[in-house]
Protein backbone atom coordinates (compact mmCIF):
# COMPACT_ATOMS: atom_id res chain seq x y z
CA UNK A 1 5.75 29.21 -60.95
CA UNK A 2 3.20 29.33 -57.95
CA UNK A 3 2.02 32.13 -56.07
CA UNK A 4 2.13 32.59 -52.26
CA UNK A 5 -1.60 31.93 -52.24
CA UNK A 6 -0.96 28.70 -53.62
CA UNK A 7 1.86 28.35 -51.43
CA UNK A 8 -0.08 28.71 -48.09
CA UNK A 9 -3.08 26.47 -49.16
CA UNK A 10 -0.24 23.60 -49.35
CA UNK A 11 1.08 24.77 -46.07
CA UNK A 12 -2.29 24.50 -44.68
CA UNK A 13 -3.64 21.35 -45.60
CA UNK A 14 -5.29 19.63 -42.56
CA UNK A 15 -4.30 16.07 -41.57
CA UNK A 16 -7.06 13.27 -41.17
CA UNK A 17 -7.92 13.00 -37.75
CA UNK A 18 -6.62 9.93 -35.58
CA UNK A 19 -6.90 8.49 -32.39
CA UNK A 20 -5.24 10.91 -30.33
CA UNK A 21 -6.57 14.01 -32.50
CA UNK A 22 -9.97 12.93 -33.23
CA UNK A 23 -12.71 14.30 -31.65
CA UNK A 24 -15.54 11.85 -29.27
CA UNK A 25 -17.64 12.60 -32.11
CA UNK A 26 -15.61 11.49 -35.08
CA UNK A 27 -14.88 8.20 -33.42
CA UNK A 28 -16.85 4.75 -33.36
CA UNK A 29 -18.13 3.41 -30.36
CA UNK A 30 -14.88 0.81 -29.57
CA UNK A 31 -12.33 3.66 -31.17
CA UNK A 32 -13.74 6.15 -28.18
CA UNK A 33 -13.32 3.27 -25.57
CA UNK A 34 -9.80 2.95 -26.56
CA UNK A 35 -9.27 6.39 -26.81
CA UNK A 36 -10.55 7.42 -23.29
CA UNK A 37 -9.04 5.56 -20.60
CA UNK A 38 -5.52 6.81 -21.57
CA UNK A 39 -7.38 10.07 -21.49
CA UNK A 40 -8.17 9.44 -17.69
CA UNK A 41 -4.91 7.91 -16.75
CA UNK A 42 -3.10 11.07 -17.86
CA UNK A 43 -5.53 12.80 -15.32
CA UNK A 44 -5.07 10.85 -12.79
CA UNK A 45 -1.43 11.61 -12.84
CA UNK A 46 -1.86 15.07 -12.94
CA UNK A 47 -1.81 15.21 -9.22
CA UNK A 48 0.81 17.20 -7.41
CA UNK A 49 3.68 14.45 -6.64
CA UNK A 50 5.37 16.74 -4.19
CA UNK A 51 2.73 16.48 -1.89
CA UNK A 52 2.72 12.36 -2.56
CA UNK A 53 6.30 12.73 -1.88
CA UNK A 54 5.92 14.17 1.07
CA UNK A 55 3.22 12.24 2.26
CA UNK A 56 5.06 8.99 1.52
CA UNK A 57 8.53 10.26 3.85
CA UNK A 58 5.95 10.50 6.35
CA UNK A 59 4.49 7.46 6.49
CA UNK A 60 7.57 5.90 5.92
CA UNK A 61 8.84 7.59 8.88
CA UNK A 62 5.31 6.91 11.17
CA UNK A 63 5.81 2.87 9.80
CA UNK A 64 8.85 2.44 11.26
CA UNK A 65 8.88 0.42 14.77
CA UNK A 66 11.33 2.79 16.65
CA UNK A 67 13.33 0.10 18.53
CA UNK A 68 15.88 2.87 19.96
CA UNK A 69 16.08 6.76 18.94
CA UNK A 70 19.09 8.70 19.65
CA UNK A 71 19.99 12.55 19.21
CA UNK A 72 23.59 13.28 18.04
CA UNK A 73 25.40 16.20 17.54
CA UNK A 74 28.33 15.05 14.46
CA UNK A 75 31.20 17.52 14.34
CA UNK A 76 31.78 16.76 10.57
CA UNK A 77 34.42 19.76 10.71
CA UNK A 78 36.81 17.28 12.99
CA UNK A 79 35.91 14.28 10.22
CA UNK A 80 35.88 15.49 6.75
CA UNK A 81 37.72 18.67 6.90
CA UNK A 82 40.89 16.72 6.61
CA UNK A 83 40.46 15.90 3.48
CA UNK A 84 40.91 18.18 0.05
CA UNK A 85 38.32 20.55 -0.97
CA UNK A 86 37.03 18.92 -4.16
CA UNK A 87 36.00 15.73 -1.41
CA UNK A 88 34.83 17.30 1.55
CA UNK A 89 30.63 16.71 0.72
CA UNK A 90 30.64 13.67 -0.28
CA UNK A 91 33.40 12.30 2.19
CA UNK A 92 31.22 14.23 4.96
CA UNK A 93 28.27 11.95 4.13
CA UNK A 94 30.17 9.11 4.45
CA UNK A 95 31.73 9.97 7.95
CA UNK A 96 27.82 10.95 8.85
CA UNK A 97 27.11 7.02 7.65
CA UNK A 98 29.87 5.62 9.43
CA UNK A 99 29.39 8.28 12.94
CA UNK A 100 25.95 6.67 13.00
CA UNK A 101 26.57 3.14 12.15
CA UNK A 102 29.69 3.39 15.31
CA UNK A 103 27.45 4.64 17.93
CA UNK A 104 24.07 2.98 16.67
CA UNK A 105 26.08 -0.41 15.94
CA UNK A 106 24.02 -1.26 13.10
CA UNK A 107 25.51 -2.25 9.65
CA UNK A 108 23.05 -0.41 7.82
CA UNK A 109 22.19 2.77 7.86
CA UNK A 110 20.54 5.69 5.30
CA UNK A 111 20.64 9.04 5.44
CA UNK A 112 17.10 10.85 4.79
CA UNK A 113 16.97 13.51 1.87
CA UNK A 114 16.75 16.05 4.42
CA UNK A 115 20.54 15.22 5.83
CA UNK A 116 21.73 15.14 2.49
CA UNK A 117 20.37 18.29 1.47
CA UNK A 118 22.10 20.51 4.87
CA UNK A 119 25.45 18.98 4.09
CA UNK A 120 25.64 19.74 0.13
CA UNK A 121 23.53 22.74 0.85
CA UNK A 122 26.97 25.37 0.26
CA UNK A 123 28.12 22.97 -2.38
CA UNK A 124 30.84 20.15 -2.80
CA UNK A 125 33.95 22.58 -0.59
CA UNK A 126 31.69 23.47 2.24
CA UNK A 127 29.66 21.05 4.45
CA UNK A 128 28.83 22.41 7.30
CA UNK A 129 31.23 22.47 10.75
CA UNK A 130 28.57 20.39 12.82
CA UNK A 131 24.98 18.86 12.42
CA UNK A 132 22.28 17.55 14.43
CA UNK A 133 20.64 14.79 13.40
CA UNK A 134 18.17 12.26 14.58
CA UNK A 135 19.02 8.54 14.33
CA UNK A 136 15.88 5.65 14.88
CA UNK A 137 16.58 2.46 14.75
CA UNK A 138 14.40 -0.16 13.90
CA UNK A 139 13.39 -3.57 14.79
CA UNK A 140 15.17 -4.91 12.09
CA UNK A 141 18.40 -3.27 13.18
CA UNK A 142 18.47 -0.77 10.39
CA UNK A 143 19.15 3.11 11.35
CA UNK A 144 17.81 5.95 9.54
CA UNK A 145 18.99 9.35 10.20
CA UNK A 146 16.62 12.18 9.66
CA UNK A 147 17.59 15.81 11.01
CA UNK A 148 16.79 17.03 14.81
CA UNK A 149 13.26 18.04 15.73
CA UNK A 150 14.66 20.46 17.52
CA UNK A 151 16.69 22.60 14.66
C-alpha cells in the first residue's frame, strides 16, 4: 500500500519540456527560431479588432464613389406589421431591402450592421414603426444603406 506522500510525488512529476513549454534557454539555436515567430504572430494579433472593425466600416464607407445619396424615412409599421409576430424582424429587413432597391432602382442592395442592429434591437416581434436611413449609391449601381446622420 502507498502513502499520500508517495501519492503526491507521482502526482507531481514534471513533464520534459517541449517546444511550446521550453524556455529560450533550454532550446538550440534553430528550435528557438521555430519557436519564436509563432510567439510574435500571436502578438501581433493581440490588437483590439473592434477598433479594426470599425476602422474598416469606415473606410469602406469613405471608398465608396457616391454616385447618388438619398435620405428616406421607411414606415416599416405600414410594411411588415402585416405579417405574424414570430416574422415581423426579419420580414422588416426584407421590406427595408426591397423599399430601397424600389426607389434607388438598383438590384443590389445591403443593409449596414448598423440598420440591422435598430430593427432587431426589441427582438424578432418588435421592429420599430419607422426608420431613417441613408441610402448611397455607387458607381457600380450598388446601394448601401447605412442609418441617417441626422438621428
Amino acid at each position: 500500500m502507498m502513502s499520500n506522500q508517495e501519492d503526491e510525488k507521482e502526482d507531481t512529476a514534471v513533464a520534459p519540456p517541449t517546444e511550446e513549454t521550453a524556455k529560450p534557454e533550454d532550446l538550440s539555436e534553430t528550435e528557438h527560431a521555430a519557436v519564436e515567430p509563432a510567439v510574435e504572430e500571436k502578438e501581433s494579433s493581440k490588437s483590439t479588432p473592434a477598433a479594426a472593425e470599425v476602422e474598416k466600416e469606415k473606410s469602406d464607407e469613405e471608398e465608396i464613389e457616391v454616385v447618388e445619396e438619398k435620405t428616406f424615412t421607411i414606415p416599416v409599421a405600414r410594411l411588415g406589421y402585416a405579417t405574424d409576430r414570430a416574422h415581423r424582424s426579419p420580414k422588416a429587413v426584407r421590406d427595408v431591402r426591397a423599399y430601397v432597391a424600389r426607389h434607388m432602382k438598383a438590384d443590389e442592395v445591403s443593409i449596414s450592421n448598423e440598420i440591422n442592429q435598430a430593427l432587431w434591437e426589441r427582438g424578432i416581434n418588435k421592429p420599430p414603426r419607422k426608420i431613417t436611413v441613408r441610402a448611397v449609391k455607387d458607381k457600380e449601381g450598388k446601394v448601401v444603406v447605412y442609418p441617417s446622420k441626422t438621428s
